[in-house]
Protein backbone atom coordinates (compact mmCIF):
# COMPACT_ATOMS: atom_id res chain seq x y z
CA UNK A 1 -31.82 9.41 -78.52
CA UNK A 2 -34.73 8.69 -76.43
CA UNK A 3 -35.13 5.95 -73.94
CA UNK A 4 -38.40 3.75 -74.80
CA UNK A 5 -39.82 1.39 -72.75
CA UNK A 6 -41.01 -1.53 -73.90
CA UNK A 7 -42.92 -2.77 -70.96
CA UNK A 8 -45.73 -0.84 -69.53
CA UNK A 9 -46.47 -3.85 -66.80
CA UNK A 10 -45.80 -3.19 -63.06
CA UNK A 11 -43.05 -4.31 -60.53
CA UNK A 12 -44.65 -6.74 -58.08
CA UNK A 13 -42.96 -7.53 -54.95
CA UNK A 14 -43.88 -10.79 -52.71
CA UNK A 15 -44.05 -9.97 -49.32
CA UNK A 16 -44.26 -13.23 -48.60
CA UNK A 17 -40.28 -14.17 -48.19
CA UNK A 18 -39.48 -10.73 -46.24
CA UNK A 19 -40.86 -11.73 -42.81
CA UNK A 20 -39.00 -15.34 -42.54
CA UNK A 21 -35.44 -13.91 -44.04
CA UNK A 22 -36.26 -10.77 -41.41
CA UNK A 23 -36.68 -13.06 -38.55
CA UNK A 24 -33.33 -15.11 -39.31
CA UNK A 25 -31.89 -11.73 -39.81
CA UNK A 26 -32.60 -10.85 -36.16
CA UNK A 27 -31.72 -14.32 -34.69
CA UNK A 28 -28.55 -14.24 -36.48
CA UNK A 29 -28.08 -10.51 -35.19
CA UNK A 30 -28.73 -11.80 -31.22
CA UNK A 31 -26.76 -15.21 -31.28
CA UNK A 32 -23.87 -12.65 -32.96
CA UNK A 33 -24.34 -10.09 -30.09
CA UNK A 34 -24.79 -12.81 -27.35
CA UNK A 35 -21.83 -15.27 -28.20
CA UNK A 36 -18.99 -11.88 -29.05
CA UNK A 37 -16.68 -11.36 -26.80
CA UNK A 38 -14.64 -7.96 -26.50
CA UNK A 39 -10.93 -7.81 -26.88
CA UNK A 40 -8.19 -8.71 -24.90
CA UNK A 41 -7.46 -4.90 -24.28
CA UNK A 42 -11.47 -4.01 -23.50
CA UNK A 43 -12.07 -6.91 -21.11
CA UNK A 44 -12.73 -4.93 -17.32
CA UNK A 45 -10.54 -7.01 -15.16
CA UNK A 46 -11.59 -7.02 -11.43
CA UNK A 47 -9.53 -5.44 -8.87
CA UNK A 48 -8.29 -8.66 -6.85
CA UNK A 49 -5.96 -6.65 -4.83
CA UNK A 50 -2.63 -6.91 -3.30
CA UNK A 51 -0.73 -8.30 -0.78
CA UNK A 52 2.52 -6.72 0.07
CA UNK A 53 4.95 -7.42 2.77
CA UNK A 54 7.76 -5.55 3.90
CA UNK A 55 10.04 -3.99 6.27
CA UNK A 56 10.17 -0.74 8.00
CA UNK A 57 13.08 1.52 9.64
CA UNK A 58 11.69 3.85 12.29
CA UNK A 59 8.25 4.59 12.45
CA UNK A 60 6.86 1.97 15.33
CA UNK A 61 9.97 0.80 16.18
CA UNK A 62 13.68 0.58 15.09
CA UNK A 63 12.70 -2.32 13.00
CA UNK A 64 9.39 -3.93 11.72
CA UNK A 65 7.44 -6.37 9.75
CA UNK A 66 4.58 -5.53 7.71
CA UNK A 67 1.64 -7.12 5.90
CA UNK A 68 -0.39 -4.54 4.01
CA UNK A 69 -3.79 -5.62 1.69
CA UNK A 70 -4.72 -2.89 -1.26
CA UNK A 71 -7.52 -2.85 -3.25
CA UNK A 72 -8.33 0.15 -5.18
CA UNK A 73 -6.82 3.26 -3.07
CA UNK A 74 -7.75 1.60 -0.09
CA UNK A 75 -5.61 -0.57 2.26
CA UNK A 76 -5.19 -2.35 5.76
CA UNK A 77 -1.55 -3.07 7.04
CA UNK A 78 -0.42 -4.51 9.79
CA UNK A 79 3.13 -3.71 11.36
CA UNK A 80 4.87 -5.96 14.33
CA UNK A 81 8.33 -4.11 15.58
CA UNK A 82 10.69 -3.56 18.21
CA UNK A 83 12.47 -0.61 19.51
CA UNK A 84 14.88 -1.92 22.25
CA UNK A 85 14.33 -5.37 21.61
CA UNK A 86 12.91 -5.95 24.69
CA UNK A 87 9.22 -4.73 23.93
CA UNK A 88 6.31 -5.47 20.99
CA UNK A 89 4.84 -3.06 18.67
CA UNK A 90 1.99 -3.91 17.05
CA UNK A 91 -0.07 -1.35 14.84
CA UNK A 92 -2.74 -1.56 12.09
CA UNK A 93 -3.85 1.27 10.10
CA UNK A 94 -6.08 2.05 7.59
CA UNK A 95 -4.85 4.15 4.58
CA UNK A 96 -5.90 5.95 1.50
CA UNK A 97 -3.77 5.94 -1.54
CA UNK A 98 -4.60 9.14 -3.97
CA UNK A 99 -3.55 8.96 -7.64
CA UNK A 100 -1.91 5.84 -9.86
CA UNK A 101 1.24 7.38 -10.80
CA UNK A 102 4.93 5.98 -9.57
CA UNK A 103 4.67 8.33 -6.32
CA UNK A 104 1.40 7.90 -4.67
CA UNK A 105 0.99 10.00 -1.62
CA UNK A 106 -0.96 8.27 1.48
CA UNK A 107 -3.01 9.32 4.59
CA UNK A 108 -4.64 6.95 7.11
CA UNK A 109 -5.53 6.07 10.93
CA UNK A 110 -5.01 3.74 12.98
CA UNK A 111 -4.37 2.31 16.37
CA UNK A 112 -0.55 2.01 17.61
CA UNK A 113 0.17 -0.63 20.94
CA UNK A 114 3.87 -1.03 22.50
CA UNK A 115 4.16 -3.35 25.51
CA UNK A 116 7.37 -3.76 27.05
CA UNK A 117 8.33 -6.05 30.04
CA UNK A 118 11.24 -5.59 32.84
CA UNK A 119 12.32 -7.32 35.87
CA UNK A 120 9.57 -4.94 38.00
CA UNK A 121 6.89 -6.02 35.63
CA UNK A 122 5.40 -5.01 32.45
CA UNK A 123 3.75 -1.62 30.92
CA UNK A 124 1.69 -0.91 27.78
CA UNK A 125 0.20 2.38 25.82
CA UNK A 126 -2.40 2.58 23.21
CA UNK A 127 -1.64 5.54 20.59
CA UNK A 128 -3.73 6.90 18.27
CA UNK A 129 -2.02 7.28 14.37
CA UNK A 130 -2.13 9.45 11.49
CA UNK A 131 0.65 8.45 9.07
CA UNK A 132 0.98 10.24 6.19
CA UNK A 133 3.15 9.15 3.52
CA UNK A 134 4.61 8.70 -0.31
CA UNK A 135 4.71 5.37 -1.84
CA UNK A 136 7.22 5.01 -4.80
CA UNK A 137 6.52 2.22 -7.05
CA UNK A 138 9.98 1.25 -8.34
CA UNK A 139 9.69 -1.80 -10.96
CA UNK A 140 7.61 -4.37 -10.45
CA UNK A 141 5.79 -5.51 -7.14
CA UNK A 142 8.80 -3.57 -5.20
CA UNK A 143 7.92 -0.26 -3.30
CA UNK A 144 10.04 2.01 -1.13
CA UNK A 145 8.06 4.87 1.29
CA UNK A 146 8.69 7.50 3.60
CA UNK A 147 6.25 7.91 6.27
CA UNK A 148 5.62 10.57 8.71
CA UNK A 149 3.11 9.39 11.26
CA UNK A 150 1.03 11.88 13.85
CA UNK A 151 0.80 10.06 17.03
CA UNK A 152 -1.01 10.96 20.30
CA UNK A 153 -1.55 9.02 22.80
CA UNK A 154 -4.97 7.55 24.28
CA UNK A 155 -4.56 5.53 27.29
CA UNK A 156 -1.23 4.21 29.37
CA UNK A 157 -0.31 1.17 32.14
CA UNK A 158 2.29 2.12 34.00
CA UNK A 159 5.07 -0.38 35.90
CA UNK A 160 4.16 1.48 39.00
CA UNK A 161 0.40 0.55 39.66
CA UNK A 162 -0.29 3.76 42.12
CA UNK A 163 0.93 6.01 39.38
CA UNK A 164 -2.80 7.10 37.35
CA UNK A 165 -0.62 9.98 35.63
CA UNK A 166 -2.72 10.39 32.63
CA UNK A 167 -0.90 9.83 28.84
CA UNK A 168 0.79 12.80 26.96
CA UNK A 169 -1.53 14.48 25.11
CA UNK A 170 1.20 15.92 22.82
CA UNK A 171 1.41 15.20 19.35
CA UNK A 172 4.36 13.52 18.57
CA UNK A 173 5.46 13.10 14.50
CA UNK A 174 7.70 9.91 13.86
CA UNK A 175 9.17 9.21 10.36
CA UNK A 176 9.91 6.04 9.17
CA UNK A 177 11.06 4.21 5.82
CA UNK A 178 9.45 1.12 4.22
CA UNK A 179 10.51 -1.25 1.54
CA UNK A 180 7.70 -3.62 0.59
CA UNK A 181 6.97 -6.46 -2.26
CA UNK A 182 3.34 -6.63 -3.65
CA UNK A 183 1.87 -9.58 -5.77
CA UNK A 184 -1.59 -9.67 -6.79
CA UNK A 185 -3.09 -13.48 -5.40
């Protein structure tokens, strides 16, 4: 059976109601795309860093103290030891952490000073550092490292004030084991 029409008159559109309803499309489109917020999971957060303070065996000294700041792969620490307890060691380094896994391997530089005072007087050396080390990320904020620092040394004062003998050029490796606490603030 064929399909008759029984209207021969045109279709007419009004063009009159598309341009308001497309302009409240759009606004509603931009105050959508202006007001959304992404998920939980999608937000960026900014790197704040981390502070993390510790203790080291061996290294600068038989014992030390250290305050270390990280922010992505970089960080500054600051160690304050003792070898005899009779002398200060005081060293800050700057250090490059490669990698996000639980071991993180390290290299850095930095400046190493030990002053140590007698009953003839005092003495002092200035050392330059390379420590290179692991970090292991246990649980948590808590670390452990080994660290296995290249040191040579850059300037001395001697007890004996005549004696201009110049510092050992040699370079000397000392290793040394940290345990340190991070937190982010």
């Amino acid at each position: 059976m064929p399909l008759k029409l029984t209207s021969a008159r045109p279709v007419r559109h009004s063009r009159s109601g598309t341009a308001p309803a497309a302009a409240l499309a759009l606004a509603l489109v931009l105050a959508l795309a202006t007001t959304a917020r992404p998920a939980v999971g999608q937000v960026a957060v900014p790197d704040r860093g981390e502070v993390r303070l510790g203790v080291s065996l061996g290294g600068t000294g038989l014992v030390g103290l250290i305050a270390e700041y990280r922010r992505g792969g970089w960080s500054g620490e600051l160690t304050l030891g003792t070898i005899t307890f009779r002398e200060v060691s005081v060293s800050v380094a700057g250090k490059r952490y490669f990698g996000d896994g639980r071991f993180q391997p390290a290299v850095g530089v930095g400046l190493w000073s030990l002053t140590a005072w007698t009953e003839d007087g005092s003495g002092s050396v200035l050392i330059a550092r390379v420590p290179l080390a692991v970090d292991w990320a246990i649980t948590g904020g808590h670390a452990m490292g080994l660290e296995v620092a290249l040191n040579r040394g850059l300037a001395v004062n001697r007890l004996d004030p005549e004696d201009d003998t110049p510092p050992n050029t040699t370079i000397v490796p000392l290793p040394g084991l940290y345990y340190r606490y991070g937190w982010q603030p």
